[in-house]
C-alpha atoms as a PDB file:
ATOM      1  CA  UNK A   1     -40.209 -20.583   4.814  1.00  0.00           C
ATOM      2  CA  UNK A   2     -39.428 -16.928   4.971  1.00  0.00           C
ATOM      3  CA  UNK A   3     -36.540 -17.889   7.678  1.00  0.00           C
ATOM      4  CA  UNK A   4     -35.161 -20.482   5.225  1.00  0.00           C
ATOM      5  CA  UNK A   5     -34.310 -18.041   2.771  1.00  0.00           C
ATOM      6  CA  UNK A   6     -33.457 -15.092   4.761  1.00  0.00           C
ATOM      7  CA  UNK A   7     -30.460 -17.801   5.921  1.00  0.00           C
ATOM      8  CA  UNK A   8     -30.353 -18.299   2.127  1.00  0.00           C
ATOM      9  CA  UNK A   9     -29.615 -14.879   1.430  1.00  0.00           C
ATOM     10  CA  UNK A  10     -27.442 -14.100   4.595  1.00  0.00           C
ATOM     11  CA  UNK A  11     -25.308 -17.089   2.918  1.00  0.00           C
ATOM     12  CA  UNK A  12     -25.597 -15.645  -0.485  1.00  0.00           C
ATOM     13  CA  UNK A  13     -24.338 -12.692   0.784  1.00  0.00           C
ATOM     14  CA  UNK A  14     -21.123 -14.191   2.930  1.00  0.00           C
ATOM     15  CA  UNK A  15     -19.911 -15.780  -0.640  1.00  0.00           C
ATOM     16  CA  UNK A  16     -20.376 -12.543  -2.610  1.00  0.00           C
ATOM     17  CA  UNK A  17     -18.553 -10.445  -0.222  1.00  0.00           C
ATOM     18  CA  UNK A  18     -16.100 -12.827   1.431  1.00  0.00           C
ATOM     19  CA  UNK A  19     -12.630 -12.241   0.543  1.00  0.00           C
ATOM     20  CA  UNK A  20     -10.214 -14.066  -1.672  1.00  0.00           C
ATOM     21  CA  UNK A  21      -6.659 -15.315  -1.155  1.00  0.00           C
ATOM     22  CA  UNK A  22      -4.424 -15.518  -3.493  1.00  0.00           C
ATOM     23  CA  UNK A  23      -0.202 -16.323  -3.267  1.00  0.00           C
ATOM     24  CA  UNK A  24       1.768 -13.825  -5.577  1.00  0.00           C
ATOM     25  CA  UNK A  25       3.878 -16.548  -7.155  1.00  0.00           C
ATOM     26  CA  UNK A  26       3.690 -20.312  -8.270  1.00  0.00           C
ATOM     27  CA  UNK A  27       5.557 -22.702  -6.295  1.00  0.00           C
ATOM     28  CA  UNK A  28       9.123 -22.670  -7.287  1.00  0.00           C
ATOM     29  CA  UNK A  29       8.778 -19.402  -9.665  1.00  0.00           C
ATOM     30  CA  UNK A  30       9.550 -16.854  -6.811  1.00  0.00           C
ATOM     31  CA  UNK A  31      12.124 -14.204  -8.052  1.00  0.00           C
ATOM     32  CA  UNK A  32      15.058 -13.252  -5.887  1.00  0.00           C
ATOM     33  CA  UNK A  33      14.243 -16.177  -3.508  1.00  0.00           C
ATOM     34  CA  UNK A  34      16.645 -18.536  -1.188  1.00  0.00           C
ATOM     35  CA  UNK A  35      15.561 -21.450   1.085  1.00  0.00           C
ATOM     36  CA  UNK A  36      15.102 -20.634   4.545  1.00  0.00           C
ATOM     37  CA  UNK A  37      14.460 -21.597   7.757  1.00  0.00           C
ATOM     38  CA  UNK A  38      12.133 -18.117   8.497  1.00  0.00           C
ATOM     39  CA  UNK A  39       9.183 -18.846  10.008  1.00  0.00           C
ATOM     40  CA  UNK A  40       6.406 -16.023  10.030  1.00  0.00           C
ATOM     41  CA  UNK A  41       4.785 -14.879  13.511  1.00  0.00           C
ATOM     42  CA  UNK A  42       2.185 -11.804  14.666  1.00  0.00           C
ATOM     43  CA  UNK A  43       2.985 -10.047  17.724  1.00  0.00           C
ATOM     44  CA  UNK A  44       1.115  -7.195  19.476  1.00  0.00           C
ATOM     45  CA  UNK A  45       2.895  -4.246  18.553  1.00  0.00           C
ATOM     46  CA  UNK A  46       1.807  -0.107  19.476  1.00  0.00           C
ATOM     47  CA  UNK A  47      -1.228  -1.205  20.092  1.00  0.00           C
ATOM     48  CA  UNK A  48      -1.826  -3.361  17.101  1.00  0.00           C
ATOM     49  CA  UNK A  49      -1.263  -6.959  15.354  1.00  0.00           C
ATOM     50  CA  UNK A  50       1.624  -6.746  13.390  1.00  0.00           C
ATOM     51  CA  UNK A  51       3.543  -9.963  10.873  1.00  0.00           C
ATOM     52  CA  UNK A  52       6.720 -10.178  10.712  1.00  0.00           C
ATOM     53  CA  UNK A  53       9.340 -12.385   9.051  1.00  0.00           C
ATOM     54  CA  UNK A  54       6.977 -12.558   6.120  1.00  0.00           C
ATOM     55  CA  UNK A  55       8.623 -14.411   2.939  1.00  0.00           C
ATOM     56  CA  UNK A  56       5.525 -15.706   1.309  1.00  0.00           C
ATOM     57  CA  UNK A  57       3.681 -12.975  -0.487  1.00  0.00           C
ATOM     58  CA  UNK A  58      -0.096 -13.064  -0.978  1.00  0.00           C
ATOM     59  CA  UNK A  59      -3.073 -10.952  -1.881  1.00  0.00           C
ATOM     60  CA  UNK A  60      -6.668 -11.123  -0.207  1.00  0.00           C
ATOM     61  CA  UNK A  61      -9.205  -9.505  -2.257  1.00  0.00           C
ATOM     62  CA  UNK A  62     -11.956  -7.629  -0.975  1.00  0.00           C
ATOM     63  CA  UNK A  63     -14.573  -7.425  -3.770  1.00  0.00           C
ATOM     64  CA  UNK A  64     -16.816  -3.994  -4.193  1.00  0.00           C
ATOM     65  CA  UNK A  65     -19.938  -4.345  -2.449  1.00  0.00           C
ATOM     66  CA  UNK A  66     -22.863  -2.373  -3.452  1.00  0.00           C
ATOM     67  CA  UNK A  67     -22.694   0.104  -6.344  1.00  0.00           C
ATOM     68  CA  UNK A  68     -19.255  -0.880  -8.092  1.00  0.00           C
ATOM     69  CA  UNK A  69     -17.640   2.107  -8.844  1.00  0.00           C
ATOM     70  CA  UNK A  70     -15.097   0.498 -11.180  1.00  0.00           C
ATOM     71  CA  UNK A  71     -11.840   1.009  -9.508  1.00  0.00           C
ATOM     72  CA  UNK A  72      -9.199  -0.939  -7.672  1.00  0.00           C
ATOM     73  CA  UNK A  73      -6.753  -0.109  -5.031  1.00  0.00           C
ATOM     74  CA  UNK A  74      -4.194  -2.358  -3.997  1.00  0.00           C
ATOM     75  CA  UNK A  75      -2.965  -1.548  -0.017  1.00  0.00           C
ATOM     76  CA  UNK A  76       0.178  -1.475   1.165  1.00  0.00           C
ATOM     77  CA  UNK A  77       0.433  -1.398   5.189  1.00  0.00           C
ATOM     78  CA  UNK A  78       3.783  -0.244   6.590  1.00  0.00           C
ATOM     79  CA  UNK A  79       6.347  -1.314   9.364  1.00  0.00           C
ATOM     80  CA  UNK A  80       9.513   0.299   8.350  1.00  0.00           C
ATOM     81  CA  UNK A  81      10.571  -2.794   6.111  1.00  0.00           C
ATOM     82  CA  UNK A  82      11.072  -4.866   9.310  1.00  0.00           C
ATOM     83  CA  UNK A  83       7.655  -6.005   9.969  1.00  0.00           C
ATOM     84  CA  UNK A  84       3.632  -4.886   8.491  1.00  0.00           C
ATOM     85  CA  UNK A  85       0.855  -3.760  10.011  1.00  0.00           C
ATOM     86  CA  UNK A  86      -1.655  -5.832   8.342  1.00  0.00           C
ATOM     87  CA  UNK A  87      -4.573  -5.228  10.151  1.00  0.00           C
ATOM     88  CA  UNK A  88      -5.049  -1.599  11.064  1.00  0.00           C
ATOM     89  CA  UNK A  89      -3.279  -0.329   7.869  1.00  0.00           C
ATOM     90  CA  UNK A  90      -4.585  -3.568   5.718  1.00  0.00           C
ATOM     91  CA  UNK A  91      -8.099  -5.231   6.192  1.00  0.00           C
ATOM     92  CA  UNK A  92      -9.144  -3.050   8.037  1.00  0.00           C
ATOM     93  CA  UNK A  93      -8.785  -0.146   5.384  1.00  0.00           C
ATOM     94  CA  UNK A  94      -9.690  -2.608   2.484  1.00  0.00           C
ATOM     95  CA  UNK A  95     -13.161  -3.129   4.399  1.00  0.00           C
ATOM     96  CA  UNK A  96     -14.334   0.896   4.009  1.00  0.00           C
ATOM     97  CA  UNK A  97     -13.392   0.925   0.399  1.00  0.00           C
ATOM     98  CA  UNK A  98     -14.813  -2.311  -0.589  1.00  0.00           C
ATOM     99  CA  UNK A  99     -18.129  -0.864   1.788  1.00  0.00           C
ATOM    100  CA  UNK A 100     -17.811   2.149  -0.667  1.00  0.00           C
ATOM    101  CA  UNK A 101     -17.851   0.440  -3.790  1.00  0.00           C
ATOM    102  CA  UNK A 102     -14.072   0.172  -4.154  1.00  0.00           C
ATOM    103  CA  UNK A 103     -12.559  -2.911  -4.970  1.00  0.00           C
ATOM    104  CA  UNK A 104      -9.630  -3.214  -2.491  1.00  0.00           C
ATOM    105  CA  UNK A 105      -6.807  -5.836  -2.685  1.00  0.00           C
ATOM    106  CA  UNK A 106      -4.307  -6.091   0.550  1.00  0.00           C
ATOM    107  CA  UNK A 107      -1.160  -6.550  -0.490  1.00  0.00           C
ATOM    108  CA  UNK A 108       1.337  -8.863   2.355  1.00  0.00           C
ATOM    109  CA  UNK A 109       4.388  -8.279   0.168  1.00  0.00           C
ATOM    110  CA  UNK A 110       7.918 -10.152   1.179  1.00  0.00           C
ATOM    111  CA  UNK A 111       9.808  -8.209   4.276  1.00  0.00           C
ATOM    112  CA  UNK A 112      13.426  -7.432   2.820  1.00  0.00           C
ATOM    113  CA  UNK A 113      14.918 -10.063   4.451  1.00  0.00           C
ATOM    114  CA  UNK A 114      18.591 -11.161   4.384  1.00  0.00           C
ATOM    115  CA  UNK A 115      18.016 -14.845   5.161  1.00  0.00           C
ATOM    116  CA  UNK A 116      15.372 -15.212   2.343  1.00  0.00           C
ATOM    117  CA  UNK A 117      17.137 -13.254   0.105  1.00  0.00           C
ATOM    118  CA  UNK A 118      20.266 -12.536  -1.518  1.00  0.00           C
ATOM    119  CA  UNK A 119      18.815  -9.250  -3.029  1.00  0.00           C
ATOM    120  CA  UNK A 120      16.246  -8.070  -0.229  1.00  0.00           C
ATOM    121  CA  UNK A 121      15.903  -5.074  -1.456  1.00  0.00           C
ATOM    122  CA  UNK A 122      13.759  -6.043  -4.767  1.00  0.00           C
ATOM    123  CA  UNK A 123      11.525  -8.274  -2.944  1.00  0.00           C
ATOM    124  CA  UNK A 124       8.852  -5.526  -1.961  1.00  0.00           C
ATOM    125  CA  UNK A 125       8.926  -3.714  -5.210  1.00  0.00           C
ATOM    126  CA  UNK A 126       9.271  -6.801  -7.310  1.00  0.00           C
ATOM    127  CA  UNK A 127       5.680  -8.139  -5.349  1.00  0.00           C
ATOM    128  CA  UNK A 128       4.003  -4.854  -5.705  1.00  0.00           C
ATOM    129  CA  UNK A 129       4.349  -4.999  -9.518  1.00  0.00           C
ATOM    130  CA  UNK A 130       3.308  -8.683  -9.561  1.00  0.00           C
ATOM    131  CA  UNK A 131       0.364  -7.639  -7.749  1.00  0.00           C
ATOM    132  CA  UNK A 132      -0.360  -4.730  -9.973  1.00  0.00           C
ATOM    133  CA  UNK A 133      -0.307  -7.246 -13.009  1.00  0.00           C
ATOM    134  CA  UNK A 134      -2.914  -9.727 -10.897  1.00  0.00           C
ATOM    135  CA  UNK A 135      -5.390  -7.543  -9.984  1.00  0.00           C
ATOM    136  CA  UNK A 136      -5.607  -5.892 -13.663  1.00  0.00           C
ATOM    137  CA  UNK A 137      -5.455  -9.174 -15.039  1.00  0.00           C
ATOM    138  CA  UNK A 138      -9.104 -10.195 -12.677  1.00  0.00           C
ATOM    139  CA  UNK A 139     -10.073  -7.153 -13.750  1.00  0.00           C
ATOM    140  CA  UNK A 140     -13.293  -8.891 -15.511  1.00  0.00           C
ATOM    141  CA  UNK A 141     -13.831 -10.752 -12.895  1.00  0.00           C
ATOM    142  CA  UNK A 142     -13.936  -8.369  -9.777  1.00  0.00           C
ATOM    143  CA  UNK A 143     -15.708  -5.900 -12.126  1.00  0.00           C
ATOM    144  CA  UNK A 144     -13.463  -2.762 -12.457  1.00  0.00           C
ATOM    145  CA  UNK A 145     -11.544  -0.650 -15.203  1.00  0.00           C
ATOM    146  CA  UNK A 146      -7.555  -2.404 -15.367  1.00  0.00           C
ATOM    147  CA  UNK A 147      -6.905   1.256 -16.074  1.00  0.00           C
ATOM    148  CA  UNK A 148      -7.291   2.561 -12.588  1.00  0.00           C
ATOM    149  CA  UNK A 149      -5.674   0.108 -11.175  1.00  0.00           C
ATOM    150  CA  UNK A 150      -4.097   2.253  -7.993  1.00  0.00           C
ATOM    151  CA  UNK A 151      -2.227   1.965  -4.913  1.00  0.00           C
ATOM    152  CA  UNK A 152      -2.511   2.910  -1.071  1.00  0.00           C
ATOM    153  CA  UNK A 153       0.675   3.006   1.400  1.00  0.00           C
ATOM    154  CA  UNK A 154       1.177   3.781   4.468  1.00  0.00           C
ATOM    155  CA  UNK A 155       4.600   5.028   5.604  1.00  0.00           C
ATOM    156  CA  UNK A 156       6.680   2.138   4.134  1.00  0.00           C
ATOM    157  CA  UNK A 157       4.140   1.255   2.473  1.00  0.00           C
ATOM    158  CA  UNK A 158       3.921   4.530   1.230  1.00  0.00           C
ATOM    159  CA  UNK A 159       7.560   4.410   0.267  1.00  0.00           C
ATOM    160  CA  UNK A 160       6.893   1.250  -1.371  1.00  0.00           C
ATOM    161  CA  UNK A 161       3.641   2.829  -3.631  1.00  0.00           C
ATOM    162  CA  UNK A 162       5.835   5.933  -4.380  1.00  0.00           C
ATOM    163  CA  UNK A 163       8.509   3.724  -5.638  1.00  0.00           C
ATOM    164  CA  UNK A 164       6.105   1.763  -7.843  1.00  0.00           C
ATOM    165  CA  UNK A 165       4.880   5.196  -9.229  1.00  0.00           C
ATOM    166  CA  UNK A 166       8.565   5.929 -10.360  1.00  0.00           C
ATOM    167  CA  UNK A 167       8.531   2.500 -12.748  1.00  0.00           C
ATOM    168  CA  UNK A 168       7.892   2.169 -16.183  1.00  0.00           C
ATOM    169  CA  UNK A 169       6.246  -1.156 -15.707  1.00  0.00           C
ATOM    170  CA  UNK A 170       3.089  -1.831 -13.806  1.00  0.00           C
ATOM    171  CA  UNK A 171       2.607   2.127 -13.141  1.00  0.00           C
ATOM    172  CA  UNK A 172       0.138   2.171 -10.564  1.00  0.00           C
ATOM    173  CA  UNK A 173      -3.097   4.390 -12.136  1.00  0.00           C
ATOM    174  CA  UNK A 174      -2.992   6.754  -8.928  1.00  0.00           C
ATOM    175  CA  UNK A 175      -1.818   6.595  -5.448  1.00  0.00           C
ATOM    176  CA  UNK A 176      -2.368   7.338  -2.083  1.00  0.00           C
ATOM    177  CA  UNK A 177       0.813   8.164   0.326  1.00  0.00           C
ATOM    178  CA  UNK A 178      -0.160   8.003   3.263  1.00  0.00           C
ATOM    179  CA  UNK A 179       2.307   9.594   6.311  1.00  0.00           C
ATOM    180  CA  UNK A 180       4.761   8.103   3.530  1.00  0.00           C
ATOM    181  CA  UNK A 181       8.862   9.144   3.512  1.00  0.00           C
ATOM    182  CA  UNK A 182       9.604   9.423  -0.267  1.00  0.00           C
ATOM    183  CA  UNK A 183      12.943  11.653  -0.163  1.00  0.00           C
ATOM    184  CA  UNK A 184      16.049  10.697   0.595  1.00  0.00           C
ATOM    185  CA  UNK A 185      17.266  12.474   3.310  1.00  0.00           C
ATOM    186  CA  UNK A 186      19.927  11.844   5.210  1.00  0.00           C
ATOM    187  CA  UNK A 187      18.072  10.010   7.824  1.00  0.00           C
ATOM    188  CA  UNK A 188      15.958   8.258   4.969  1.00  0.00           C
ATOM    189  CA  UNK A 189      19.024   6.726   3.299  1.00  0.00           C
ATOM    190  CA  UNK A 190      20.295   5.692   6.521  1.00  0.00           C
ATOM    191  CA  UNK A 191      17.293   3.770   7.108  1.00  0.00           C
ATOM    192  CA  UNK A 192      16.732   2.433   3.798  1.00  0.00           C
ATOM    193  CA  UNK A 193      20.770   0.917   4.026  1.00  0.00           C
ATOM    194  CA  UNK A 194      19.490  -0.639   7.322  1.00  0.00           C
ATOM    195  CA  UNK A 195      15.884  -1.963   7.136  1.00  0.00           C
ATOM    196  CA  UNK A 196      16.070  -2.786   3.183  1.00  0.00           C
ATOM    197  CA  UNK A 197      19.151  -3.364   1.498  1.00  0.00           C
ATOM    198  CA  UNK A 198      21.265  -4.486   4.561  1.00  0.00           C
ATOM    199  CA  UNK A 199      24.175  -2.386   3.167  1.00  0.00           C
ATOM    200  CA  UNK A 200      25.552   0.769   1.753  1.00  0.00           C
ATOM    201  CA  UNK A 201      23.437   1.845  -1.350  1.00  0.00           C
ATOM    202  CA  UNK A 202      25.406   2.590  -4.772  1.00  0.00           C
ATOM    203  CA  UNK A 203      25.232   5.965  -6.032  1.00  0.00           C
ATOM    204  CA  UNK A 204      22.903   4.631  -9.295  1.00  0.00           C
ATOM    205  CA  UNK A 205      20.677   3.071  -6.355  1.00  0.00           C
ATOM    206  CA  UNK A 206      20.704   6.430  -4.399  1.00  0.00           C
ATOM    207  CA  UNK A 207      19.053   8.199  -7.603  1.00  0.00           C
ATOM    208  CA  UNK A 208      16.284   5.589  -8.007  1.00  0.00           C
ATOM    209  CA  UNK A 209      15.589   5.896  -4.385  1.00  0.00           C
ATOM    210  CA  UNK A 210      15.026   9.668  -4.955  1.00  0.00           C
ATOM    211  CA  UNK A 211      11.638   8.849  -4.988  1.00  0.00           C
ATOM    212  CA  UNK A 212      10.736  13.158  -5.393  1.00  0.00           C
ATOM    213  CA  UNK A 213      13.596  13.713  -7.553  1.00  0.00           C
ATOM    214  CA  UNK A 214      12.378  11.143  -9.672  1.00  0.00           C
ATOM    215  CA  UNK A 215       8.984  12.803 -10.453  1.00  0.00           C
ATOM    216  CA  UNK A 216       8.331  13.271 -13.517  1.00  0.00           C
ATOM    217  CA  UNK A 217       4.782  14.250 -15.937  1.00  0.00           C
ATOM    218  CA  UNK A 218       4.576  10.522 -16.352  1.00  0.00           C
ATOM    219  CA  UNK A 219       3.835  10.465 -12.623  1.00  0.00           C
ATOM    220  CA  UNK A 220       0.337   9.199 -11.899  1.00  0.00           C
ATOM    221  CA  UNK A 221      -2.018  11.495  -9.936  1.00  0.00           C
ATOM    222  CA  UNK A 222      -1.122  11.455  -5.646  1.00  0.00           C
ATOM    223  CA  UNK A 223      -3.448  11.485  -2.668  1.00  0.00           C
ATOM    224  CA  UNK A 224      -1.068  12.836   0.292  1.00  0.00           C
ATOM    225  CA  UNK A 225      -1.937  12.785   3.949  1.00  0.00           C
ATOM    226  CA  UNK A 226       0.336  13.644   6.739  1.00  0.00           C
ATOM    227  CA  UNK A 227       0.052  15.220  10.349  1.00  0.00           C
ATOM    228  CA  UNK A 228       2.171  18.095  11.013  1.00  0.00           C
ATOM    229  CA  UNK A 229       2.750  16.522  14.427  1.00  0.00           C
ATOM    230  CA  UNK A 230       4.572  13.373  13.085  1.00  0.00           C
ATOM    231  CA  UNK A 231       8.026  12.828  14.554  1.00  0.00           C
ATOM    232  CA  UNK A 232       8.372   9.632  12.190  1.00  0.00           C
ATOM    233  CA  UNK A 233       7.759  10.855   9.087  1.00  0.00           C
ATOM    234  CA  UNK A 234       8.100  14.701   9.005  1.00  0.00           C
ATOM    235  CA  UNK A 235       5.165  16.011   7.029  1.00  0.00           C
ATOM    236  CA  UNK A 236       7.413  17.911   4.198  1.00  0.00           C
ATOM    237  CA  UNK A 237       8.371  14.817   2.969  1.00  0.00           C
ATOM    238  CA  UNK A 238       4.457  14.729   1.594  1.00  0.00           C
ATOM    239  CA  UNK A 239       4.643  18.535   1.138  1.00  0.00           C
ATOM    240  CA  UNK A 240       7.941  18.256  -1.087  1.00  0.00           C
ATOM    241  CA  UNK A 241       6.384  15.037  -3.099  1.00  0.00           C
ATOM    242  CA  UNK A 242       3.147  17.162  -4.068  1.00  0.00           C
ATOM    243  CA  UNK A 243       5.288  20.078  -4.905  1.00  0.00           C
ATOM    244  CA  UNK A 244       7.461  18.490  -7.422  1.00  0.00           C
ATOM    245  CA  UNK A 245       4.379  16.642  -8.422  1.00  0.00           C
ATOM    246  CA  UNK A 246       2.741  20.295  -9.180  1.00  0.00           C
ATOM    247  CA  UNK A 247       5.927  21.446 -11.135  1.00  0.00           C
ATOM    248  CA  UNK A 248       5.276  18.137 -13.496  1.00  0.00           C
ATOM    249  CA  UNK A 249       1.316  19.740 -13.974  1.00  0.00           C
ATOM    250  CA  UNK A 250       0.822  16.077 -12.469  1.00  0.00           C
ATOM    251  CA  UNK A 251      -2.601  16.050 -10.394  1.00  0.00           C
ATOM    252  CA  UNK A 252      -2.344  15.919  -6.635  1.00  0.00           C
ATOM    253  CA  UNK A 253      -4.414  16.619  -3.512  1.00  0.00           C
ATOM    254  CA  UNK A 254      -2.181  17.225   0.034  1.00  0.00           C
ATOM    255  CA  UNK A 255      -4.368  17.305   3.188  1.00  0.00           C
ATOM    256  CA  UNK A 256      -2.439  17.868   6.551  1.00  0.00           C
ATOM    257  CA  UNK A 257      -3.495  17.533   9.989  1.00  0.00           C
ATOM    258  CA  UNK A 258      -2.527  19.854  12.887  1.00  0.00           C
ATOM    259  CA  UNK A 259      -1.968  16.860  15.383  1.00  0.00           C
ATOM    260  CA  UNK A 260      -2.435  13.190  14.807  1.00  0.00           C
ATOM    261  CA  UNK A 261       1.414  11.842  15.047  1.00  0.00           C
ATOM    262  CA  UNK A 262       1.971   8.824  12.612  1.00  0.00           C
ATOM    263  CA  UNK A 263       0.719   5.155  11.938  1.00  0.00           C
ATOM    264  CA  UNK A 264      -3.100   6.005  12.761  1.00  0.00           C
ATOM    265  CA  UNK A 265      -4.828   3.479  10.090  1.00  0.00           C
ATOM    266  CA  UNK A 266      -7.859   4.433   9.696  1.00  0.00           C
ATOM    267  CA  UNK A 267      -7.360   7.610  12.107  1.00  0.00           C
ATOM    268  CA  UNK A 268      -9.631   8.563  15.330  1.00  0.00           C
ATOM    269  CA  UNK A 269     -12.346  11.134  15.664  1.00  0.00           C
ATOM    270  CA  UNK A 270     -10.645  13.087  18.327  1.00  0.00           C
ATOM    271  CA  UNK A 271      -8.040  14.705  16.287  1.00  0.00           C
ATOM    272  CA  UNK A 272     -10.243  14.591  12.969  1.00  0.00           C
ATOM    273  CA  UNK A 273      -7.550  12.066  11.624  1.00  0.00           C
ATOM    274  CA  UNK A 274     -10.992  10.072  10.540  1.00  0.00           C
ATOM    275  CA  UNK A 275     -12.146  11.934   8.048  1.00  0.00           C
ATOM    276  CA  UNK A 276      -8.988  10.984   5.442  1.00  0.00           C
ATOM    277  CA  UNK A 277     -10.608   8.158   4.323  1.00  0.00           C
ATOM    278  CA  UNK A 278     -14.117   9.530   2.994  1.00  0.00           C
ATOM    279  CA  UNK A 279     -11.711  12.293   1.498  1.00  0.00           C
ATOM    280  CA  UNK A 280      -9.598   9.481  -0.191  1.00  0.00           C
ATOM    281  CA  UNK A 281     -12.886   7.889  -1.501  1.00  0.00           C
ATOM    282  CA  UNK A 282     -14.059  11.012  -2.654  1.00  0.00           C
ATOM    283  CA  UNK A 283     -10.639  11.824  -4.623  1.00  0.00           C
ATOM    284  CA  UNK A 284     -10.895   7.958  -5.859  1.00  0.00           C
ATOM    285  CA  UNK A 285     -13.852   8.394  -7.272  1.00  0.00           C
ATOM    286  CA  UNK A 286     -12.731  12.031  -9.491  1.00  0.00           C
ATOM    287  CA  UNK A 287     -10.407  10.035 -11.241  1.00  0.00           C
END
């Protein structure tokens, strides 16, 4: 008897917590979209499972476990545009902060794709917002507030979540850049012409992709992390974000890391990378 419903419970418990898939857009009502022959595909990249050639947008859900603390955080993993790193920098973040009471939703937004797309460079921003509007419209239903309603990037993804914050419309409550690249330097603009729009930008989309001169006291508060040792993402592009962030009297907290290079995910104990994420949950929480 008492093994019959310990296997009860253990099921219980796998329907509470599992996670739930949803797709971005009803069939046929997907914005900026062309028929394609694309087919999607993971490959073992840097040591990790990345997807690429992704041109059908979803969100899996994982639902707060424990003591709800009432908020949501959408993810968004990076890959430069050209491909995401689901796993490290996706479920496998969204699993801490649902373990800490965080409801976490993991965003696998559209790659900017020329053969899916006539206008590629929308198609990330265009499912972040959509996904901003889902999640605080399950609000009830997952259990948090629909007004903190935030977002976590990593380096394009971080790009991406910066870029949402700079948008009237679905305004993420906070974010979290994480190793993110949200000026446009030189070498920025040079790979946003070649990863996302596939061309030369216009001078009107060279402001809006001034993602720090953009900042403004409508800015939502900013978790920053960065490694001073990353040769991908140089760590004043966090520093300069939470400066002009501080010049708006807009709330921010900037942690940096002696060594730790870029793309860690979760991080590792032997450079204290690690201990971001119980910082970020912490922060979360103060909000």
């Amino acid at each position: 008897m008492k093994a019959t419903l310990m296997l009860l419970f253990l099921a219980a418990s796998a329907i509470l917590y599992s996670q739930d898939k949803y797709s971005l857009w009803e069939e046929g009502k997907m914005p900026y979209y062309k028929e394609n022959p694309v087919e999607e595909y993971e490959q073992e990249l840097w040591g990790t499972r990345c997807v690429l050639n992704i041109t059908k947008p979803e969100l899996t859900v994982y639902p707060a476990k424990g003591a709800n603390s009432g908020y949501c955080v959408i993810v968004c993993p990076g890959g430069g545009y050209s491909l995401e790193a689901l796993y490290h920098e996706g479920y496998d973040v969204a699993e801490v902060l649902s373990e800490n009471g965080i409801t976490a939703a993991v965003l696998k937004y559209r790659l900017p794709l020329e053969g899916s797309s006539d206008t590629p460079e929308l198609l990330p921003i265009t499912d972040l917002q959509r996904a901003l509007e889902m999640m605080r419209g399950m609000s009830d239903k997952y259990g948090f507030d629909p007004g903190q309603t935030g977002v976590m990037g990593f380096s394009a993804g971080a790009h991406l979540s910066a870029h949402a914050c700079s948008k009237e419309v679905q305004r993420p409550d906070f974010a979290l850049l994480i190793y993110g690249c949200p000026r446009l330097t030189k070498e920025n603009k040079a790979w946003l012409e070649s990863e996302l729009f596939h061309r030369k930008m216009t001078d009107q989309e060279a402001k809006e992709f001034d993602l720090v001169g953009q900042i403004n006291s409508s800015n939502p508060p900013a978790f920053l992390i960065h490694s001073v040792d990353d040769e991908t993402c140089n760590y004043r592009e966090s520093t300069h974000y939470a400066k002009a962030l501080r010049e708006h009297s807009v709330p921010n907290d900037l942690h940096l890391f002696q060594t730790g290079g870029h793309g860690y995910g979760l991080g590792r104990k032997q450079d204290g990378t690690d201990q971001w994420i119980y910082l970020a949950i912490n922060w979360i929480r103060r909000q």
